[in-house]
N, C-alpha and C. Protein backbone atom coordinates (compact mmCIF):
# COMPACT_ATOMS: atom_id res chain seq x y z
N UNK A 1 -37.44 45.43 135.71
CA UNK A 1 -36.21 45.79 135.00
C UNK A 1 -35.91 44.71 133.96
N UNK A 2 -35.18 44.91 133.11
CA UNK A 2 -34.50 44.18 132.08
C UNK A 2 -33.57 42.95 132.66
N UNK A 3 -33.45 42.33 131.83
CA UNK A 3 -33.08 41.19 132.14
C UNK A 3 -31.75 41.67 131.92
N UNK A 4 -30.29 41.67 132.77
CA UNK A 4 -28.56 42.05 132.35
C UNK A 4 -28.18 40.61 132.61
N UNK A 5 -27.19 40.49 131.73
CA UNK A 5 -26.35 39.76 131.75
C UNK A 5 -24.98 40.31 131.61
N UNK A 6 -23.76 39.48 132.45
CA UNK A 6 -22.41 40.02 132.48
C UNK A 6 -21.62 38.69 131.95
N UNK A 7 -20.66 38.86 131.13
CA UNK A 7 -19.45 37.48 130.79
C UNK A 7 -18.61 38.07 131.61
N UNK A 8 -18.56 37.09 133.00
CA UNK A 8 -17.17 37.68 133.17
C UNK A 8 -16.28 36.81 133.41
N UNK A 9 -14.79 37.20 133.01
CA UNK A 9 -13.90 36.74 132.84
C UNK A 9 -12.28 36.78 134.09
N UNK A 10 -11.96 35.78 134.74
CA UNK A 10 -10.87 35.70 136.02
C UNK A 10 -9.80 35.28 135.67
N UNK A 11 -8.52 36.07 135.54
CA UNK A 11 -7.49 35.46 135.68
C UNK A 11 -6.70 35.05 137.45
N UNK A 12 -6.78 33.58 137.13
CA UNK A 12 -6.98 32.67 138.15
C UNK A 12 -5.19 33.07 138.63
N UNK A 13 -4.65 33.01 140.14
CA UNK A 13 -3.11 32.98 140.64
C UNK A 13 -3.44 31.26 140.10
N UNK A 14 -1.78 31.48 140.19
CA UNK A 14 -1.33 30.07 138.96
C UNK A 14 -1.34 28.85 140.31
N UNK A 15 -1.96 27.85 140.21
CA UNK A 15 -2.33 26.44 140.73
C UNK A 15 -3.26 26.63 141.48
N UNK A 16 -4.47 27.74 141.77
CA UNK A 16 -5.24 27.38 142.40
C UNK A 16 -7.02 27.74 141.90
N UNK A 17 -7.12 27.33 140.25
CA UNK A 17 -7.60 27.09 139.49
C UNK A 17 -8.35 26.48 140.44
N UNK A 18 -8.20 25.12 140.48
CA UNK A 18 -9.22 24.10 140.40
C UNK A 18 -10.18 24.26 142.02
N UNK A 19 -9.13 24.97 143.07
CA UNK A 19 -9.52 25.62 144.12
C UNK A 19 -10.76 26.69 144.10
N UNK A 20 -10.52 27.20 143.21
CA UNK A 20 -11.24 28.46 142.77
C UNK A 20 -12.67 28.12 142.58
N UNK A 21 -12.56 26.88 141.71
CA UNK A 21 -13.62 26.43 140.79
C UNK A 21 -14.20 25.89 141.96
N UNK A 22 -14.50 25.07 142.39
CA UNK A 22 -14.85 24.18 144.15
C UNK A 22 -15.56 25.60 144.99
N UNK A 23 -14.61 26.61 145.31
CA UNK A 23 -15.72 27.54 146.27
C UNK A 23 -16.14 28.15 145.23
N UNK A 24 -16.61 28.73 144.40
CA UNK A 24 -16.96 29.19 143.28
C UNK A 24 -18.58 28.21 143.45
N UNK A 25 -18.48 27.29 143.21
CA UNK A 25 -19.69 25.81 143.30
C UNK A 25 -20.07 25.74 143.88
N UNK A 26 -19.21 25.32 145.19
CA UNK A 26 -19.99 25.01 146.66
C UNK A 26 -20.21 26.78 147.13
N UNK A 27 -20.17 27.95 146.84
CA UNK A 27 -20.08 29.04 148.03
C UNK A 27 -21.23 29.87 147.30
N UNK A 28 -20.63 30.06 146.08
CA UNK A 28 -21.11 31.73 145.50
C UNK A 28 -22.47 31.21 144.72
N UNK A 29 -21.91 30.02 144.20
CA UNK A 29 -22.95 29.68 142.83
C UNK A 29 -24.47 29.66 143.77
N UNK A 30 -24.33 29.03 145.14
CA UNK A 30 -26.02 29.16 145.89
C UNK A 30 -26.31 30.12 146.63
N UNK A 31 -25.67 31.22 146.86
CA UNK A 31 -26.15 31.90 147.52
C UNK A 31 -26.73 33.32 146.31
N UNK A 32 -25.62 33.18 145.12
CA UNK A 32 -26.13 33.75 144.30
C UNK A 32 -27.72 33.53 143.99
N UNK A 33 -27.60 32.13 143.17
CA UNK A 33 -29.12 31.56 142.93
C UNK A 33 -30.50 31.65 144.11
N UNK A 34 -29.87 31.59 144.84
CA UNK A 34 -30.80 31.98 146.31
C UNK A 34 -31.37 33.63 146.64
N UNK A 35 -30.16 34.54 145.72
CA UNK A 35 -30.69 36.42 145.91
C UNK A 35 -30.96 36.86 144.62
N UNK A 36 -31.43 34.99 143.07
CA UNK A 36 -32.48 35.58 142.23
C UNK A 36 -31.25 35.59 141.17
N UNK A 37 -29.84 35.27 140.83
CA UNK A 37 -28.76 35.45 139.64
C UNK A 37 -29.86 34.10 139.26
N UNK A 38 -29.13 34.12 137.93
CA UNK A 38 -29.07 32.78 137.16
C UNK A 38 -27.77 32.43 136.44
N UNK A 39 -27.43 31.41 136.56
CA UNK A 39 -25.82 31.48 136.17
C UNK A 39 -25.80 30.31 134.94
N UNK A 40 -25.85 30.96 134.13
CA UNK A 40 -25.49 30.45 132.15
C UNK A 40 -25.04 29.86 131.83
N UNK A 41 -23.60 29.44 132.61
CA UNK A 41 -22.66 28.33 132.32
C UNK A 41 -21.72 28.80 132.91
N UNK A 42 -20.15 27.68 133.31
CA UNK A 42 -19.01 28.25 133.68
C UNK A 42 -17.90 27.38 132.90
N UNK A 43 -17.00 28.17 132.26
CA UNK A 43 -15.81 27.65 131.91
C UNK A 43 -14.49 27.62 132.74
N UNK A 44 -13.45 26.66 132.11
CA UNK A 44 -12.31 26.88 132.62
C UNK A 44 -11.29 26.92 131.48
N UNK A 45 -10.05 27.93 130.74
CA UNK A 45 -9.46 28.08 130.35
C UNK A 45 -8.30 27.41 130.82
N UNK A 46 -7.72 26.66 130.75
CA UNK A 46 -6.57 26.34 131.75
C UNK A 46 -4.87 26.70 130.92
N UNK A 47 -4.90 26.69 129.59
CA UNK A 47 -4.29 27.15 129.08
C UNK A 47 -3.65 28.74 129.79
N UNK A 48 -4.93 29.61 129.84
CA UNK A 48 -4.68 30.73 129.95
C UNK A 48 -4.55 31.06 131.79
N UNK A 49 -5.22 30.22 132.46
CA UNK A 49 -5.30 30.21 134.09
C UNK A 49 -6.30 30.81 134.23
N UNK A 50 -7.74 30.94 133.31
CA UNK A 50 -8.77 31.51 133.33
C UNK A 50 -9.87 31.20 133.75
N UNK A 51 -10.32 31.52 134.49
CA UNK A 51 -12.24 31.09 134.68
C UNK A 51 -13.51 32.08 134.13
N UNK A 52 -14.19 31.90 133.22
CA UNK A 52 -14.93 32.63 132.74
C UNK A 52 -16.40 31.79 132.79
N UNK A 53 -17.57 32.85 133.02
CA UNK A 53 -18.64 32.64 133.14
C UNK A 53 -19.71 33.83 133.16
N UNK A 54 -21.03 33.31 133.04
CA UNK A 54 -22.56 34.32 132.84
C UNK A 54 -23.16 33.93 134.26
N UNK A 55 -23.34 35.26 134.09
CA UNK A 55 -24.36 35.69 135.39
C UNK A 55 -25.38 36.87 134.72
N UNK A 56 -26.85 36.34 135.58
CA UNK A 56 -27.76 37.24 134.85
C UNK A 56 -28.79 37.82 136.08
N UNK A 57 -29.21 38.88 136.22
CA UNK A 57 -30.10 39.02 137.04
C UNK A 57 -31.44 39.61 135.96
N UNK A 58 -32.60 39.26 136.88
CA UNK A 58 -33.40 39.85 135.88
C UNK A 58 -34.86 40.08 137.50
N UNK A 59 -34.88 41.15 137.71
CA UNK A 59 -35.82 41.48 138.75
C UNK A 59 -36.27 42.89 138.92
N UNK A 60 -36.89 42.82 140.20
CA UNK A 60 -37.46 44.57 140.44
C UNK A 60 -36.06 45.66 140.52
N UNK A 61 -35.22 44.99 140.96
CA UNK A 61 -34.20 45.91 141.09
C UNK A 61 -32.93 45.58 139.85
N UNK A 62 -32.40 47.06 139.82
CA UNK A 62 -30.94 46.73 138.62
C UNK A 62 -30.20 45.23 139.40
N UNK A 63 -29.65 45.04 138.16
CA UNK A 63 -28.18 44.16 138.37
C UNK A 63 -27.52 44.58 139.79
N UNK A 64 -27.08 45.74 139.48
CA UNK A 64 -25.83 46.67 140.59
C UNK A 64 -26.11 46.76 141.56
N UNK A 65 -27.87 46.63 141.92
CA UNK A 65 -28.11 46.80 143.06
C UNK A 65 -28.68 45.78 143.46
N UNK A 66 -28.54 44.93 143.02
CA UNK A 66 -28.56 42.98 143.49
C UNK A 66 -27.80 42.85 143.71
N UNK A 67 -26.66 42.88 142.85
CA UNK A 67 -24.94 42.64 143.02
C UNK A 67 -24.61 43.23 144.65
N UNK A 68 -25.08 44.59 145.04
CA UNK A 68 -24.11 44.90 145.96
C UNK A 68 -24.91 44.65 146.93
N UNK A 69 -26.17 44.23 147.11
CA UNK A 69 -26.94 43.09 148.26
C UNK A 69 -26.58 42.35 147.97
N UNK A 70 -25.97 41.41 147.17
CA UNK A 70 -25.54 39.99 147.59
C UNK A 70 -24.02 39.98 148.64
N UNK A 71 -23.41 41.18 148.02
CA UNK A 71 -21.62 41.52 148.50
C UNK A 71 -22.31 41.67 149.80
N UNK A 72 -22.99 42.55 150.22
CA UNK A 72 -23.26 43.41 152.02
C UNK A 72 -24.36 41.89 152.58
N UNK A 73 -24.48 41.06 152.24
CA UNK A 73 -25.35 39.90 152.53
C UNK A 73 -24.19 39.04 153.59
N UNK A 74 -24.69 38.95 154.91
CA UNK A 74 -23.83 38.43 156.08
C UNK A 74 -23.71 36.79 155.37
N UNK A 75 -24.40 36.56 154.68
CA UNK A 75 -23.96 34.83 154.08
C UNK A 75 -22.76 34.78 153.08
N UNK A 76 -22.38 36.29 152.28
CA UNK A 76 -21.64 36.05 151.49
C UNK A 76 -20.12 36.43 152.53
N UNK A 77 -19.82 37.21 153.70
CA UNK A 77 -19.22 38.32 154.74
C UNK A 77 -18.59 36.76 155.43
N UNK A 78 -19.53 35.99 155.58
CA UNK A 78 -19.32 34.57 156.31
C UNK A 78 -18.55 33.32 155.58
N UNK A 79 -18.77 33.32 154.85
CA UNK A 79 -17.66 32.68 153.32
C UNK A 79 -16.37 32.48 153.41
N UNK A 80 -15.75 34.03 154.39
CA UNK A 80 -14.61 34.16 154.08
C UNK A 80 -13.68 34.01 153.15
N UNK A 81 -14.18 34.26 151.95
CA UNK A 81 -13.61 34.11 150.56
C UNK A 81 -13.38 35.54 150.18
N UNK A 82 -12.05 36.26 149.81
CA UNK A 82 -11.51 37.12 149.67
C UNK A 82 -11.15 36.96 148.22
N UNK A 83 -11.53 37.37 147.06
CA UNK A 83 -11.40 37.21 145.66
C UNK A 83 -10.05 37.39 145.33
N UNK A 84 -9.42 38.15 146.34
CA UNK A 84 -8.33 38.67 145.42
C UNK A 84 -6.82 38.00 146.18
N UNK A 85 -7.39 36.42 147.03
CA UNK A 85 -6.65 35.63 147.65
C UNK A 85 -6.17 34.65 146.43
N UNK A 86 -7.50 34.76 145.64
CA UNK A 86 -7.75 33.52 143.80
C UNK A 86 -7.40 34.73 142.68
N UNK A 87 -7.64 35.57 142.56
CA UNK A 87 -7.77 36.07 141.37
C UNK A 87 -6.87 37.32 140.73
N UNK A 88 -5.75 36.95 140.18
CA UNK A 88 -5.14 38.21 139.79
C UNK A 88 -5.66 39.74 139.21
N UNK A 89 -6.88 39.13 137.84
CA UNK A 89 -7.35 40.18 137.63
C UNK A 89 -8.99 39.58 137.23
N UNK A 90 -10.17 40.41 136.83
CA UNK A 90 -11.36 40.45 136.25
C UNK A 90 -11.94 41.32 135.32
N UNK A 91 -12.05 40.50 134.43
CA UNK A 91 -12.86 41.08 133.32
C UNK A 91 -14.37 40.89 133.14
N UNK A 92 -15.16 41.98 133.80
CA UNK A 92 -16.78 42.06 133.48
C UNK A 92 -17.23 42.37 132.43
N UNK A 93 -17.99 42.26 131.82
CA UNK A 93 -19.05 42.78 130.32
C UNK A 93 -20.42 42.38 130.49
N UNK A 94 -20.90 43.60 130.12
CA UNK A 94 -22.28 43.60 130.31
C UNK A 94 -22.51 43.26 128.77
N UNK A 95 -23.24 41.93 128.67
CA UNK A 95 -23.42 41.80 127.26
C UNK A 95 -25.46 41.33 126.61
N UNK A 96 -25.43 41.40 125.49
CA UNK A 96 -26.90 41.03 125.53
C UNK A 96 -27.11 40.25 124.04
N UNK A 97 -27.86 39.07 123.92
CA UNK A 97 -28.09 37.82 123.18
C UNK A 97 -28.56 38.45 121.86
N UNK A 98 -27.61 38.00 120.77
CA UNK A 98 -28.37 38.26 119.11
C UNK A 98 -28.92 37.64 118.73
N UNK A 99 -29.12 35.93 119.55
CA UNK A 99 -30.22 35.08 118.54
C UNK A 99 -30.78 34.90 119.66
């Protein structure tokens, strides 16, 4: 399959930004890299209470269906990280490189 990439974009609940960012690092970022993502970079907006970042899969199977083996993956179930404990809203885009 093609290589996808997504920008996606979190509006963070207000003071727990920097919380976010920490399990974000220590939780998602290796178990991702471990079921084959590659992750592009990560920002922090703080102005806006935002966290934005790239995630890319590029393998035998789509994106969507990496994505939702990593979600049904007992390492991510074990985390106990509930997104929507950090994150008011999310903005995904599937986007692809002009240079």
């Amino acid at each position: 399959m093609a290589k996808t990439t997504q920008l996606r974009t979190y509006t963070v609940r207000e003071g727990l930004l920097d919380e976010w960012v920490e399990r974000w690092r220590s939780e998602i970022v290796p178990l991702r890299v471990e079921l084959g993502f590659e992750i592009g970079g990560a920002w922090a907006d703080r102005e806006r209470n935002q966290f934005v970042w790239l995630i890319s899969y590029e393998g035998p199977e789509s994106f969507e269906e990496r994505n939702a083996l990593y979600w049904a993956s007992p390492a991510r179930k074990a985390m106990g990280l509930d997104p929507d404990d950090y994150l008011v809203s999310t903005d995904d885009r599937t986007v692809e490189p002009l240079v």
